[in-house]
N, C-alpha and C. Protein backbone atom coordinates (compact mmCIF):
# COMPACT_ATOMS: atom_id res chain seq x y z
N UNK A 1 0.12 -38.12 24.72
CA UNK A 1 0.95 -38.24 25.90
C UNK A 1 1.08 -36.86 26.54
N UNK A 2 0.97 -36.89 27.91
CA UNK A 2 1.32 -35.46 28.97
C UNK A 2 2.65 -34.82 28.42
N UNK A 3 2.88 -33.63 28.69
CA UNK A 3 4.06 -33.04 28.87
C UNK A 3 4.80 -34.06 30.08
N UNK A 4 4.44 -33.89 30.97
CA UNK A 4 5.37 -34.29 32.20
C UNK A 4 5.58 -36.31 32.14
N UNK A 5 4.28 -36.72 31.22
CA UNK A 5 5.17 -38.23 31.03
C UNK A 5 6.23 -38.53 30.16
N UNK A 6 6.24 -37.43 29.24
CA UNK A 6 6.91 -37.18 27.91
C UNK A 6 8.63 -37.14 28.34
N UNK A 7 8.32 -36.12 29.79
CA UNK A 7 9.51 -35.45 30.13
C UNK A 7 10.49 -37.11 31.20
N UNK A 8 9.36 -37.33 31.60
CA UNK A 8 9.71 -38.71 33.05
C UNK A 8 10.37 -39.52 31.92
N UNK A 9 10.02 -39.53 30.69
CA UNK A 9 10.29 -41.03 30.36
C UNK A 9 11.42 -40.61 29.23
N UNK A 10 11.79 -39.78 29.28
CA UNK A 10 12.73 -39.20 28.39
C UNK A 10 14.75 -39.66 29.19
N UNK A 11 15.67 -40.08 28.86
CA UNK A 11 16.64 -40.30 29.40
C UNK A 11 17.08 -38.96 29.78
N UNK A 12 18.12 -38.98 30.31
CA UNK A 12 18.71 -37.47 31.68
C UNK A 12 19.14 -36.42 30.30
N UNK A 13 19.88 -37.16 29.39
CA UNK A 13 20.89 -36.71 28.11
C UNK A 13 19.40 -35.67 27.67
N UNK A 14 18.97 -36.66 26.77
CA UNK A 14 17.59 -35.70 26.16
C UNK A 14 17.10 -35.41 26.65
N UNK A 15 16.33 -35.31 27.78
CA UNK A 15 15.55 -34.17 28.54
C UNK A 15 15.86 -32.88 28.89
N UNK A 16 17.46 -32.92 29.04
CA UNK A 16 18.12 -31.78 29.51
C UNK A 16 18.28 -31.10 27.97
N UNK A 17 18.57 -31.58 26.75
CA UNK A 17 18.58 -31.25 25.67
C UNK A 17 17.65 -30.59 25.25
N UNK A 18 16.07 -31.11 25.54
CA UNK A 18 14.86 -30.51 25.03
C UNK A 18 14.62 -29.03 26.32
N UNK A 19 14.89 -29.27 27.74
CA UNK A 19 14.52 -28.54 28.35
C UNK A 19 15.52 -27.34 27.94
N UNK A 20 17.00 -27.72 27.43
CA UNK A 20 17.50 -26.26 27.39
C UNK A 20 17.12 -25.55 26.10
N UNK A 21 16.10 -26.12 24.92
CA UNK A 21 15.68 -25.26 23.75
C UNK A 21 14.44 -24.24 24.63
N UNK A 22 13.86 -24.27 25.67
CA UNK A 22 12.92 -23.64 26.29
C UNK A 22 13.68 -22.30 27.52
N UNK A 23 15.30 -22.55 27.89
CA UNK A 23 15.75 -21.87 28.84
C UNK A 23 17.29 -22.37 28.65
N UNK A 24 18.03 -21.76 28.21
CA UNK A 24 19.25 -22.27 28.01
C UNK A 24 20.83 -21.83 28.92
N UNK A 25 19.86 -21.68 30.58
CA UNK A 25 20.17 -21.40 31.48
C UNK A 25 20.31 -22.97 32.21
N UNK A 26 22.12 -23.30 32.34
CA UNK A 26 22.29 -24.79 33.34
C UNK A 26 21.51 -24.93 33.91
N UNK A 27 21.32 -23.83 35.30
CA UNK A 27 20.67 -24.20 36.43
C UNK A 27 19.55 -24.66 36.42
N UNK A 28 19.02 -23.84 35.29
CA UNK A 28 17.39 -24.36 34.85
C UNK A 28 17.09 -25.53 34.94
N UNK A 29 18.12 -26.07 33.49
CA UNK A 29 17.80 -27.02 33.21
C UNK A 29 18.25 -28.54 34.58
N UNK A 30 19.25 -28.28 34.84
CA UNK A 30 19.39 -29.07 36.60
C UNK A 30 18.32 -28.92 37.19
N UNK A 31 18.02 -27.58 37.43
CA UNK A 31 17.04 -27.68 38.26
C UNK A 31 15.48 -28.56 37.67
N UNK A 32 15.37 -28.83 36.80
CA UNK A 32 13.93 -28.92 35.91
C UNK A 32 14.56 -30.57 35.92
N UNK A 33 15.81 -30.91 35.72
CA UNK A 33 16.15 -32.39 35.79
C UNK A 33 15.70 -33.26 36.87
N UNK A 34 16.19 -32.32 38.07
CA UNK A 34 15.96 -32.82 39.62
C UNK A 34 14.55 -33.13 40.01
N UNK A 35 13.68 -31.96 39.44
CA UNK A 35 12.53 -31.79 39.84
C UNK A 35 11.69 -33.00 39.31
N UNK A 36 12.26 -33.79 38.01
CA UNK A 36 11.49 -35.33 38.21
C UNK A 36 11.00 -36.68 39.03
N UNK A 37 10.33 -36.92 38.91
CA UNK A 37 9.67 -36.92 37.84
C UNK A 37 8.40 -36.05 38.35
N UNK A 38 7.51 -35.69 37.36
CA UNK A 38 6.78 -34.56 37.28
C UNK A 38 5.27 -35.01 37.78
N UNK A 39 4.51 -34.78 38.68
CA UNK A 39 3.13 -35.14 38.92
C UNK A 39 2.00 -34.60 37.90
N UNK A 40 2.01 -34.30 36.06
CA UNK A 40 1.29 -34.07 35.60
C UNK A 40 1.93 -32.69 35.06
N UNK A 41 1.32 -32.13 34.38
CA UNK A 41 1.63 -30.88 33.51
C UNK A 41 1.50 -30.01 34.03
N UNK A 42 0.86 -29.52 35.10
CA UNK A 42 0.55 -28.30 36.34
C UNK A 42 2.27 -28.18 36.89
N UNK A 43 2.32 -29.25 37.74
CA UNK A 43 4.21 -29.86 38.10
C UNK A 43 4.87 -29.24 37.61
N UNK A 44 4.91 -29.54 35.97
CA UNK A 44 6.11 -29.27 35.49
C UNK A 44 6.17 -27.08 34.95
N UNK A 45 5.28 -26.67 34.88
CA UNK A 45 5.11 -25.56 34.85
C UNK A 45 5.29 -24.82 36.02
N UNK A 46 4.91 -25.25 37.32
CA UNK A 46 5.23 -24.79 38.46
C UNK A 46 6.65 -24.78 38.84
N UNK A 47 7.22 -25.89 38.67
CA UNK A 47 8.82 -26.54 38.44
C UNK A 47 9.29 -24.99 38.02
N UNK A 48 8.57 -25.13 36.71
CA UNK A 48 9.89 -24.31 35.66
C UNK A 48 9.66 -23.00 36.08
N UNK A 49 8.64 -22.23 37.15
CA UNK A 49 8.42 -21.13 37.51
C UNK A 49 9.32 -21.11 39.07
N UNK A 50 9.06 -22.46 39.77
CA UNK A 50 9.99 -22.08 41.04
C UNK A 50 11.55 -22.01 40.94
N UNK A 51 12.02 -23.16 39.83
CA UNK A 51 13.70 -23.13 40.01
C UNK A 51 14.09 -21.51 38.93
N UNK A 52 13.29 -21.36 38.01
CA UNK A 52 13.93 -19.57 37.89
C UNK A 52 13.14 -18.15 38.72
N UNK A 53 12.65 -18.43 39.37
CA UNK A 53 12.90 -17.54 40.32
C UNK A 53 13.98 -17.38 40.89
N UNK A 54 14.77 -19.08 41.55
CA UNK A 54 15.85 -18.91 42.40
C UNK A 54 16.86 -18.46 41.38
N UNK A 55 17.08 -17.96 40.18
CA UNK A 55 17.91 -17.91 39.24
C UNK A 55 18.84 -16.84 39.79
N UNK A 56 20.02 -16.67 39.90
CA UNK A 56 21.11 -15.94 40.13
C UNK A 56 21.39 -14.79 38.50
N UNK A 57 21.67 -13.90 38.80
CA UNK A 57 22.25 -12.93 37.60
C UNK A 57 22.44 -13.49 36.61
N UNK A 58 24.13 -14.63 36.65
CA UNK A 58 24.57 -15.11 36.11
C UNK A 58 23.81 -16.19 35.26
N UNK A 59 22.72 -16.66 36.14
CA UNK A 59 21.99 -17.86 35.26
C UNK A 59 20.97 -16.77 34.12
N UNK A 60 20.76 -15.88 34.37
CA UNK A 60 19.72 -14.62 33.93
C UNK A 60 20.41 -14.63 32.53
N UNK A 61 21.84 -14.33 33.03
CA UNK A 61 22.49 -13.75 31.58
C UNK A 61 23.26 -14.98 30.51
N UNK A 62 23.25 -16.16 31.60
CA UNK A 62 23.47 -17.37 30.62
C UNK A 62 21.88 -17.77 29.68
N UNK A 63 21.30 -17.23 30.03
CA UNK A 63 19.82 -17.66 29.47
C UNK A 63 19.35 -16.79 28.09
N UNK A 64 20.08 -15.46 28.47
CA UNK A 64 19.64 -14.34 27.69
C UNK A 64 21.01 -14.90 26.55
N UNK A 65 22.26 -15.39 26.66
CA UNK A 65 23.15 -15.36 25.67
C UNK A 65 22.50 -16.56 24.80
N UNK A 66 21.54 -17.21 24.61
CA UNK A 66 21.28 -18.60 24.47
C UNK A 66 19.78 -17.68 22.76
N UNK A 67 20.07 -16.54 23.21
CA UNK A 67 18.84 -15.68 22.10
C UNK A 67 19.93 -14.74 20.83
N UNK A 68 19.36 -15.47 19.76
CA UNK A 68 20.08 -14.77 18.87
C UNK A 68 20.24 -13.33 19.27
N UNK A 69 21.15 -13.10 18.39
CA UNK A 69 20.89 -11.82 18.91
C UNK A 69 21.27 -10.99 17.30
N UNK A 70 20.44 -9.73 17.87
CA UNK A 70 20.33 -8.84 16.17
C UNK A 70 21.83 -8.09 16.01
N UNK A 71 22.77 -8.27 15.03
CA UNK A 71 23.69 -8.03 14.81
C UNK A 71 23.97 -7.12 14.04
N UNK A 72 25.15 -7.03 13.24
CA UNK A 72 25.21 -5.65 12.49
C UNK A 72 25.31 -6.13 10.64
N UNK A 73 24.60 -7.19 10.59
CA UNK A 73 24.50 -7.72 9.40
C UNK A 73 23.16 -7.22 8.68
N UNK A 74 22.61 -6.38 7.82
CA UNK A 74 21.53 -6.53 7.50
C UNK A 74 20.95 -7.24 7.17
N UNK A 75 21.77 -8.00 5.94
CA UNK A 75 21.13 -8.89 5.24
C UNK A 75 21.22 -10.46 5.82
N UNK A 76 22.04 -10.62 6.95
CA UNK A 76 21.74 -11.78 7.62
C UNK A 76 20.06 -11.27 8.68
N UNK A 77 19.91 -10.32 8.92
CA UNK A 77 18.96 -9.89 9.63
C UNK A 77 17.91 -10.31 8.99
N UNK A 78 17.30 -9.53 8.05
CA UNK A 78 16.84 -9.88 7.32
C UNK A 78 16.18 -11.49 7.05
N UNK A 79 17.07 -12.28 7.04
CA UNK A 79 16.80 -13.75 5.78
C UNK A 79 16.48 -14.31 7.47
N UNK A 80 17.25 -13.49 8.46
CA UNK A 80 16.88 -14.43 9.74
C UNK A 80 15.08 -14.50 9.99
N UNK A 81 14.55 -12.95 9.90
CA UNK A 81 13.13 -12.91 10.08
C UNK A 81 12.79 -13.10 8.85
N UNK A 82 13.13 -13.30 7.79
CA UNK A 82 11.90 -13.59 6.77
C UNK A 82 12.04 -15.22 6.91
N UNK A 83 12.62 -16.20 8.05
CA UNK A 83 12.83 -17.74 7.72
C UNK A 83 11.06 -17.59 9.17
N UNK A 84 10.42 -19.13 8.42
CA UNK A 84 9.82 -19.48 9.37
C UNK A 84 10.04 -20.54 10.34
N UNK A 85 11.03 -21.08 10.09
CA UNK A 85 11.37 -22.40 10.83
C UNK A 85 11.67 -22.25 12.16
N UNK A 86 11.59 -22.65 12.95
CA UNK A 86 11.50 -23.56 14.52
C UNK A 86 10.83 -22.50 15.54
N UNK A 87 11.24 -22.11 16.25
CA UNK A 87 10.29 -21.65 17.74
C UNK A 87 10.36 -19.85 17.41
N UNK A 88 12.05 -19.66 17.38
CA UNK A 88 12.15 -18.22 17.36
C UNK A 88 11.72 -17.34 16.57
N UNK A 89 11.39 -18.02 15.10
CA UNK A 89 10.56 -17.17 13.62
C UNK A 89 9.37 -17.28 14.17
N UNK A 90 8.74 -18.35 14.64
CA UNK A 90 7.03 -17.93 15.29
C UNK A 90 7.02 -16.89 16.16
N UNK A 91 7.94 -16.86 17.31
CA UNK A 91 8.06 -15.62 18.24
C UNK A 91 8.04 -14.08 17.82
N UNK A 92 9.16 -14.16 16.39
CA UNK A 92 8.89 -12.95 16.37
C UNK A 92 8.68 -12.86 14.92
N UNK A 93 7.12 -13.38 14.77
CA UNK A 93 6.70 -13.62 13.36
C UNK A 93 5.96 -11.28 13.03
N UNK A 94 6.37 -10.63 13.90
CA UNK A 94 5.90 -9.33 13.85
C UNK A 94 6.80 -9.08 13.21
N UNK A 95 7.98 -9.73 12.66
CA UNK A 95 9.60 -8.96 11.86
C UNK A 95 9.15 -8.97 10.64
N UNK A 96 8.37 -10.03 10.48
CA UNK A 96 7.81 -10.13 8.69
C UNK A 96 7.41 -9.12 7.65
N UNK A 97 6.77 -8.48 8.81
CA UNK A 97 5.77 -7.08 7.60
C UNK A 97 7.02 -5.73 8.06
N UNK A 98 7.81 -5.76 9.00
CA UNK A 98 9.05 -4.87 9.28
C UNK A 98 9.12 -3.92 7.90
N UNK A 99 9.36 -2.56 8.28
CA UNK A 99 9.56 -1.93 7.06
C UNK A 99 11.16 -2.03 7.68
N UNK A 100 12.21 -1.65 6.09
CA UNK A 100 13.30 -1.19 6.54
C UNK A 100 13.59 -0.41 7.45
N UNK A 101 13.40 0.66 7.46
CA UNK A 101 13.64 2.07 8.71
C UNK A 101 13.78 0.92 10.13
N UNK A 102 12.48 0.32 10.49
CA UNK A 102 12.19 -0.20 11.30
C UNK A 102 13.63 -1.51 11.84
N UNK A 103 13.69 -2.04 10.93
CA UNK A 103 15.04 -3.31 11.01
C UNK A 103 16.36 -2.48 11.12
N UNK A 104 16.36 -1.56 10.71
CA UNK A 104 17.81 -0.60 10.91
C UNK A 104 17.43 -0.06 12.25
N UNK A 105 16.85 -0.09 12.92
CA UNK A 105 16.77 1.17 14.06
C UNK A 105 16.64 -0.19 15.04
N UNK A 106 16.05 -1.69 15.15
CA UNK A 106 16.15 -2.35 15.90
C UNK A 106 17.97 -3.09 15.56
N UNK A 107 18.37 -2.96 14.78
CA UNK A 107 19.61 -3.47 14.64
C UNK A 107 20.36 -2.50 15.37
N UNK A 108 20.07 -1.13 15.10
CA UNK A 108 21.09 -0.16 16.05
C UNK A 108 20.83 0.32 17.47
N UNK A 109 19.37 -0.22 17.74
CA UNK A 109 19.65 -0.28 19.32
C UNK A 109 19.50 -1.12 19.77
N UNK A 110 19.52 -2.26 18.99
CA UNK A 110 20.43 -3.82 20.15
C UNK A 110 22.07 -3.63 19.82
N UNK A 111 22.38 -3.03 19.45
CA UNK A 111 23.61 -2.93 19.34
C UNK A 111 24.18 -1.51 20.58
N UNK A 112 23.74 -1.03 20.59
CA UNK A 112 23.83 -0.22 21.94
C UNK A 112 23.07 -1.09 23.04
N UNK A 113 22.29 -1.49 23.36
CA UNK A 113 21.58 -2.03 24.26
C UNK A 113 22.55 -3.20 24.62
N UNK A 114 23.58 -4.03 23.99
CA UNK A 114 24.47 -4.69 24.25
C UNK A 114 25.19 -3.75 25.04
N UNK A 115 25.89 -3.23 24.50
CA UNK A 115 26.88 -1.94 24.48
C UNK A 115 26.99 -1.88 26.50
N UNK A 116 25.45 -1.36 26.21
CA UNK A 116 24.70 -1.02 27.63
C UNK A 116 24.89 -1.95 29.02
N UNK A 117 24.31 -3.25 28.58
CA UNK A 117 23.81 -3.88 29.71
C UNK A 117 24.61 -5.04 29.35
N UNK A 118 26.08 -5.45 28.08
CA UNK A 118 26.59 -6.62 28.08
C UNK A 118 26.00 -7.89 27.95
N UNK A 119 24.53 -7.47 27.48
CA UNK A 119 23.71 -8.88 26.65
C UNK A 119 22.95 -8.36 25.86
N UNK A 120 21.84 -10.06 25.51
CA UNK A 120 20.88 -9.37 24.32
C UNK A 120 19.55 -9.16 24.93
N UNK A 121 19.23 -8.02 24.07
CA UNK A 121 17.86 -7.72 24.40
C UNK A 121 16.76 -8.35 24.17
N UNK A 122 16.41 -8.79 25.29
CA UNK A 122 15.18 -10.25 24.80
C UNK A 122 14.14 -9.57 25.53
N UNK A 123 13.11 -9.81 24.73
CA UNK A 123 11.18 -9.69 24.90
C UNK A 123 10.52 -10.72 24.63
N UNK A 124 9.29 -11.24 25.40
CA UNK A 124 8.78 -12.50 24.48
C UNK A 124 7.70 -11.30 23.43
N UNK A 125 8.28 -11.90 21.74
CA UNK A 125 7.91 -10.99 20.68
C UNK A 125 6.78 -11.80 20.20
N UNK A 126 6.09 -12.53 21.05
CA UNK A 126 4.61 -13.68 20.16
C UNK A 126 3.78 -12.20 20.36
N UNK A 127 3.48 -12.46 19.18
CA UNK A 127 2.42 -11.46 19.21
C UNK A 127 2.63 -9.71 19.15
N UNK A 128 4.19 -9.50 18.79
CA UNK A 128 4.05 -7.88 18.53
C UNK A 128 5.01 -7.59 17.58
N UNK A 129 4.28 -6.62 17.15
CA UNK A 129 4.30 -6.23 15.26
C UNK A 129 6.20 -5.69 16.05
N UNK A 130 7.28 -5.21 14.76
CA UNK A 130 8.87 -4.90 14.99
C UNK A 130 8.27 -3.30 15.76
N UNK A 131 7.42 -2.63 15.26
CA UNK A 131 7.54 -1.41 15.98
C UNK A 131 7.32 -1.36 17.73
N UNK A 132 6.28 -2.40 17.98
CA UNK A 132 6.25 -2.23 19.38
C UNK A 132 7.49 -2.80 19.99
N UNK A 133 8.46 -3.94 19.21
CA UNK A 133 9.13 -4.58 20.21
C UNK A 133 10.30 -3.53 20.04
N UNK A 134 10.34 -2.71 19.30
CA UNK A 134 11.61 -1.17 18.80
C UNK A 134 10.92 -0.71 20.44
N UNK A 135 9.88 -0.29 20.46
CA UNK A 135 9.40 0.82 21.08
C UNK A 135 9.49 -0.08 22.32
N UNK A 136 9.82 -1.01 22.64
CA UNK A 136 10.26 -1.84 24.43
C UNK A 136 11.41 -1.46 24.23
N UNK A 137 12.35 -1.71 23.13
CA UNK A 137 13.77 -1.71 23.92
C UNK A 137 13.82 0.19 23.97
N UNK A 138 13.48 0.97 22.80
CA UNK A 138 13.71 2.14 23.55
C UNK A 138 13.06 2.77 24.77
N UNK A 139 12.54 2.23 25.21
CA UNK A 139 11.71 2.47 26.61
C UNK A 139 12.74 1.80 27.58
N UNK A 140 13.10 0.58 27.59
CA UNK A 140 14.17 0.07 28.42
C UNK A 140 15.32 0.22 28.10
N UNK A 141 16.21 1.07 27.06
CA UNK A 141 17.72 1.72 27.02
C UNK A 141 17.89 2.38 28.76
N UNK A 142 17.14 3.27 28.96
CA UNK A 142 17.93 3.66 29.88
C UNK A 142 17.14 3.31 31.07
N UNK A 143 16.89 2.12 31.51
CA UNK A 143 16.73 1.35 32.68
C UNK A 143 18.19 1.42 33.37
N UNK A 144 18.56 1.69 34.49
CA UNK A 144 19.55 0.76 35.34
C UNK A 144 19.55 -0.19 35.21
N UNK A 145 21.03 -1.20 35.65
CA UNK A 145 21.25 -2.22 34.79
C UNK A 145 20.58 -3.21 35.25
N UNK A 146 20.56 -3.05 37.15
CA UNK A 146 19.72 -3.69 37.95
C UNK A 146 18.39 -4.27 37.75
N UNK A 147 17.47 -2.91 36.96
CA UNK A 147 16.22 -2.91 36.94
C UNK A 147 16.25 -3.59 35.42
N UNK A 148 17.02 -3.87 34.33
CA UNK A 148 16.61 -4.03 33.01
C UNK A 148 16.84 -5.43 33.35
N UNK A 149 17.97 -5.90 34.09
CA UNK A 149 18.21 -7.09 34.30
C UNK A 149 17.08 -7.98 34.35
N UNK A 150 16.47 -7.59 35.73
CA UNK A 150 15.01 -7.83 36.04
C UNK A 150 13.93 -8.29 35.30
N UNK A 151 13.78 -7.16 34.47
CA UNK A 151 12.93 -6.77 33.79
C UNK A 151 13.41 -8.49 32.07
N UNK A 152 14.48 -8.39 31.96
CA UNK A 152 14.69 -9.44 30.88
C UNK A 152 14.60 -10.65 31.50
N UNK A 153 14.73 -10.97 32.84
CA UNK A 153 14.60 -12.29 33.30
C UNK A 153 13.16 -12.37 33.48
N UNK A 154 11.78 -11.42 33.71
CA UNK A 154 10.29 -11.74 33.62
C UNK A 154 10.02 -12.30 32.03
N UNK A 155 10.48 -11.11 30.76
CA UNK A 155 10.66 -11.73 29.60
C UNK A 155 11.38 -13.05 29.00
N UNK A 156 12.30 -13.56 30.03
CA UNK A 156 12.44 -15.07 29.68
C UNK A 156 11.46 -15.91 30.01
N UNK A 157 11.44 -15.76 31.37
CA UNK A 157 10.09 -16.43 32.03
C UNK A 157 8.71 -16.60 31.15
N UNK A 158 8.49 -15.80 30.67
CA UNK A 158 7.27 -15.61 29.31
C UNK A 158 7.58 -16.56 27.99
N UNK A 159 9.08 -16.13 27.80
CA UNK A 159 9.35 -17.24 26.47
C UNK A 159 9.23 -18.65 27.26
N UNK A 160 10.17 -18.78 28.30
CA UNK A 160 10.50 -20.00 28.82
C UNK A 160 9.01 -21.00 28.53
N UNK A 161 7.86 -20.30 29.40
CA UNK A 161 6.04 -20.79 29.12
C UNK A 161 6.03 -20.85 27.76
N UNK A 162 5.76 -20.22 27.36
CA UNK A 162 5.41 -20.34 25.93
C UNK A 162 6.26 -21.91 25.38
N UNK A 163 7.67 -21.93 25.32
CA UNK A 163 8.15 -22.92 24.88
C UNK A 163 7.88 -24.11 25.41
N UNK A 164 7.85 -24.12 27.17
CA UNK A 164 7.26 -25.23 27.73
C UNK A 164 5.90 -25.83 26.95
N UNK A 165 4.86 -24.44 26.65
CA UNK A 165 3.46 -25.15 25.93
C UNK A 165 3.97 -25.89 24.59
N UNK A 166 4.72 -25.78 23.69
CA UNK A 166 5.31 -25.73 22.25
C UNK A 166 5.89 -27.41 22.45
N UNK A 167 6.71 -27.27 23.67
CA UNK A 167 7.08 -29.05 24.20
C UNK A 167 5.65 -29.49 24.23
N UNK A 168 4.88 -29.19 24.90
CA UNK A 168 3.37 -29.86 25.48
C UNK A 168 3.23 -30.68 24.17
N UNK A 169 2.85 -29.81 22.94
CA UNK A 169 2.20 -30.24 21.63
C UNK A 169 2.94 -31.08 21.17
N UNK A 170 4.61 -31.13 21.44
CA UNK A 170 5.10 -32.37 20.61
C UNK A 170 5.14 -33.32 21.27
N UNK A 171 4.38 -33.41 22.50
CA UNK A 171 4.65 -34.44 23.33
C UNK A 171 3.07 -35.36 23.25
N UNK A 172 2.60 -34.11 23.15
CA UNK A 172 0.95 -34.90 22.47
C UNK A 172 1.17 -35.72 21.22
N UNK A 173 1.97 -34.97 20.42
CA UNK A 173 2.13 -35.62 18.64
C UNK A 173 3.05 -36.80 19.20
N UNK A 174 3.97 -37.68 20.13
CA UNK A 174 4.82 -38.12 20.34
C UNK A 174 4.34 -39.44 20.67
């Protein structure tokens, strides 16, 4: 089955349910509701690229609160990246081989990087080892808040795809 028949034939309740594990921004997901039913899987990707563009700040930073976020727990840190289960351990399956040094220094500058910009620091992490995604947020600490803002709503946009493809496959298995 298509992504987008998967999505048409899904009731308002669960669709909006599945669409907010991909963007856990309302508007999104309204907007991605409205936009049914979907002319094919091209549709629904285009969809999910035009209604967050129109995304407001606020939907930016309701989207970004919706991402764990690295706390001041080690050892919850820890057991969080060594779990493989559901979307976010594949994302940032680069935490795995993490040396310590490395998990202490991303724990202490998402914790300033909160501090900073009053959210979490999100990257789409498919595909990069803990040092490069260390070495994004210290490259973006001292962004203006304007420009980091920005800059984390292109990195949702990236997860957002990615998760849209991740729906695709269970909608094939479905």
């Amino acid at each position: 089955m298509t992504l987008s028949d998967w999505l048409d034939g899904l009731p308002r309740d669960r669709a909006a349910e599945v669409l907010q594990r991909c963007c856990g921004a309302r508007r999104w997901v309204d907007g991605m509701l409205a936009a049914r039913p979907f002319d094919g899987d091209a549709a629904v990707f285009a969809a999910a690229d035009r209604v967050w563009n129109d995304a407001a700040p606020d939907d930016v930073r309701e989207a970004l609160a919706h991402h764990p976020e690295i706390g001041a727990d080690l050892a919850a840190l820890r057991e969080r990246f060594a779990r493989t289960a559901d979307w976010s351990a594949g994302e940032q399956g680069g935490m795995r081989e993490a040396d310590e040094a490395t998990i202490v220094a991303l724990r202490d500058g998402n914790v300033r990087y909160r501090e900073r910009f009053g959210h979490t620091f999100v990257v789409c992490a498919t595909g990069k080892r803990a040092d490069e995604m260390l070495a994004l947020l210290q490259a973006r600490i001292d962004n203006d808040p304007t420009t980091e803002l920005r800059i984390a709503a292109a990195e949702q946009a990236k997860i957002t795809r990615l998760r849209l493809e991740k729906l695709r496959e269970e909608a094939a298995n479905a």
